[in-house]
Protein backbone atom coordinates (compact mmCIF):
# COMPACT_ATOMS: atom_id res chain seq x y z
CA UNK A 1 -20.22 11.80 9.51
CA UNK A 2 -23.06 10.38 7.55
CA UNK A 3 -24.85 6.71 8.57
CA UNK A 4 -24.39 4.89 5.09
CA UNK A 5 -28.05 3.32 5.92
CA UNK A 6 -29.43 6.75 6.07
CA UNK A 7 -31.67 6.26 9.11
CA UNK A 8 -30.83 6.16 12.96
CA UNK A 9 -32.68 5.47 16.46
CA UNK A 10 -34.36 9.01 17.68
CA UNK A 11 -33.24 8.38 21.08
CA UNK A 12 -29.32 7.95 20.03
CA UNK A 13 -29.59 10.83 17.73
CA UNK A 14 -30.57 13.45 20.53
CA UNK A 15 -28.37 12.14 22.23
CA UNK A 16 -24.96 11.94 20.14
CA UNK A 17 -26.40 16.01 19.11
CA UNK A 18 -26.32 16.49 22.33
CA UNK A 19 -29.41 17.70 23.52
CA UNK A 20 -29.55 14.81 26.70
CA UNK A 21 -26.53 13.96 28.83
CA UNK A 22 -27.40 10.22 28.53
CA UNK A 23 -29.16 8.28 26.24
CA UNK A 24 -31.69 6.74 28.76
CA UNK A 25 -32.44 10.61 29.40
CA UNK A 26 -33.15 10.50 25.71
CA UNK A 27 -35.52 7.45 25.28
CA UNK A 28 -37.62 8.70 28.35
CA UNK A 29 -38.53 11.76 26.69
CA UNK A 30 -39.30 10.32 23.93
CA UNK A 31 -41.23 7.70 25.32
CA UNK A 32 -43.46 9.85 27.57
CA UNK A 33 -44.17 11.64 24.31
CA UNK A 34 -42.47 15.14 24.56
CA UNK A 35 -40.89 14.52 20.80
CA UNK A 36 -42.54 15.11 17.44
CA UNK A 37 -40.62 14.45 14.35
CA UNK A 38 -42.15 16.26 11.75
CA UNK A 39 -45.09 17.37 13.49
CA UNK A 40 -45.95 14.08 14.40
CA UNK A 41 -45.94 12.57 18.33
CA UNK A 42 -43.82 9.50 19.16
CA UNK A 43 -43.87 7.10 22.05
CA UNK A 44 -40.69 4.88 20.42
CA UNK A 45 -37.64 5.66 21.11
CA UNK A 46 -36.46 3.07 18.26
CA UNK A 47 -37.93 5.28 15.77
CA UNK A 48 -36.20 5.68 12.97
CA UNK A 49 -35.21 9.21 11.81
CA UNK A 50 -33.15 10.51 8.72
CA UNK A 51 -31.72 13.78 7.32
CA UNK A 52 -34.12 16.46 6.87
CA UNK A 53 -36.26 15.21 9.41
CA UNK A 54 -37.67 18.45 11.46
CA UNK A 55 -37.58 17.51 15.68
CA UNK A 56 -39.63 19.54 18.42
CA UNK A 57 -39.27 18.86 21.94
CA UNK A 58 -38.96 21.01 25.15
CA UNK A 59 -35.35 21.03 26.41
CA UNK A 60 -35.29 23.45 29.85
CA UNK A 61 -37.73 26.14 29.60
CA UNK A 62 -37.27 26.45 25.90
CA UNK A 63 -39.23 24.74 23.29
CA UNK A 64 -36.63 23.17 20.62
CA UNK A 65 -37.25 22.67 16.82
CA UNK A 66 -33.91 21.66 15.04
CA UNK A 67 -33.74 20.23 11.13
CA UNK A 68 -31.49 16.82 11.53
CA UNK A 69 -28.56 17.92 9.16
CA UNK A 70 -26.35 15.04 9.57
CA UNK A 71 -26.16 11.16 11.01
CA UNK A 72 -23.60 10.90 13.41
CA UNK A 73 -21.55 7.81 13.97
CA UNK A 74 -20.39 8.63 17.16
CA UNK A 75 -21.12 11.30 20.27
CA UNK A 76 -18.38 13.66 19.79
CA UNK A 77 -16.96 16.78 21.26
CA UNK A 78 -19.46 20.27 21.14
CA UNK A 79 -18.76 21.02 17.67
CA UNK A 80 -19.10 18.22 15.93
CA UNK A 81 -23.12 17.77 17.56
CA UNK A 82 -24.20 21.16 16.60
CA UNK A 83 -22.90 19.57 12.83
CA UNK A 84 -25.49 17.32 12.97
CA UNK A 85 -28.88 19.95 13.15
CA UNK A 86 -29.92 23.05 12.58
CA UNK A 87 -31.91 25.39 14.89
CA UNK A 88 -35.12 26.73 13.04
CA UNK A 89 -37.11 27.41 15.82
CA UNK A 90 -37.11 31.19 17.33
CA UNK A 91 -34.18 32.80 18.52
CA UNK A 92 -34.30 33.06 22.45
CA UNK A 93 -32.67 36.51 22.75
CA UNK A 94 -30.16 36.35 26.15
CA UNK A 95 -32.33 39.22 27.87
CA UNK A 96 -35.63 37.58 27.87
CA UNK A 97 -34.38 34.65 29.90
CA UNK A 98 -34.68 36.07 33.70
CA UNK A 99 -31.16 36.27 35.80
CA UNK A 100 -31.02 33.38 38.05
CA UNK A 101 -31.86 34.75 42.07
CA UNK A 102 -28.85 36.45 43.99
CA UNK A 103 -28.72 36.05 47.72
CA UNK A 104 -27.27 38.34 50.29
CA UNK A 105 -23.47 37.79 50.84
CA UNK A 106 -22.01 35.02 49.07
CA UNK A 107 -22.67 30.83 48.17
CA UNK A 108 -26.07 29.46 49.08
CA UNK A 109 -28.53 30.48 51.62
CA UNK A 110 -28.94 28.61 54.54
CA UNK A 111 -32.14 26.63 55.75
CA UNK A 112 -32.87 29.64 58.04
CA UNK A 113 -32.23 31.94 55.49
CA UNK A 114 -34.75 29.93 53.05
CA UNK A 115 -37.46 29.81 55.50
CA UNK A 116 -37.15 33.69 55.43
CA UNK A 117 -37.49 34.02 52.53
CA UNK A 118 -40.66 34.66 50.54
CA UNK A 119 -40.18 34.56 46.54
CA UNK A 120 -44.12 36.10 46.63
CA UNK A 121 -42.73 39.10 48.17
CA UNK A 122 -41.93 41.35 44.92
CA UNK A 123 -38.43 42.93 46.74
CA UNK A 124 -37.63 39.62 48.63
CA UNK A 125 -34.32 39.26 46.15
CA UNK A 126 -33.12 42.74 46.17
């Protein structure tokens, strides 16, 4: 699973670990400067990056900072990317992330029903 060179692109690393769905997602980020690798900001997503190399970017609404474990050779299956880091950053325990909003009755509200509604209003989702 190792790179015999030792050192890979940032951009194709994040994204054969799977944290972006396409590379090009990957390289953007990086470019617009939402990565640090090892506490350090980069605007190149050619940047070169090697085992024990610590990575913090944003990835949702939660702040990431994985350890690069492995070089990966190719973007494989679920198991095989979470191989390739490890997660030192602070457990995000499943209750602190809020419930997504439930609407009245079932499948999406409809324009009318949006226009109604006021997410200000502190019982507008109940």
């Amino acid at each position: 699973m190792d790179v015999s060179g030792g050192k890979i692109r940032l951009d194709k690393w994040l994204w054969q670990a799977r944290f972006f769905k396409t590379r090009t997602l990957a390289a953007r980020e990086v470019a617009a400067g939402h990565v640090r690798v090892n506490g350090v900001r980069v605007v190149k997503p050619a940047q070169a990056v090697g085992v024990a190399d610590v990575l913090t970017f944003a990835q949702g609404a939660r702040v990431r900072v994985v350890r690069i474990a492995a070089l990966g050779t190719r973007r494989g299956p679920a198991p095989e990317a979470q191989a390739l880091y490890e997660d030192i950053g602070d457990p995000v325990p499943r209750d602190s992330v809020p419930p997504a909003p439930r609407y009245e009755g079932k499948g999406r509200p409809t324009k009318r029903d949006r226009r109604k509604l006021d997410l200000n209003d502190p019982g507008a989702l109940e």
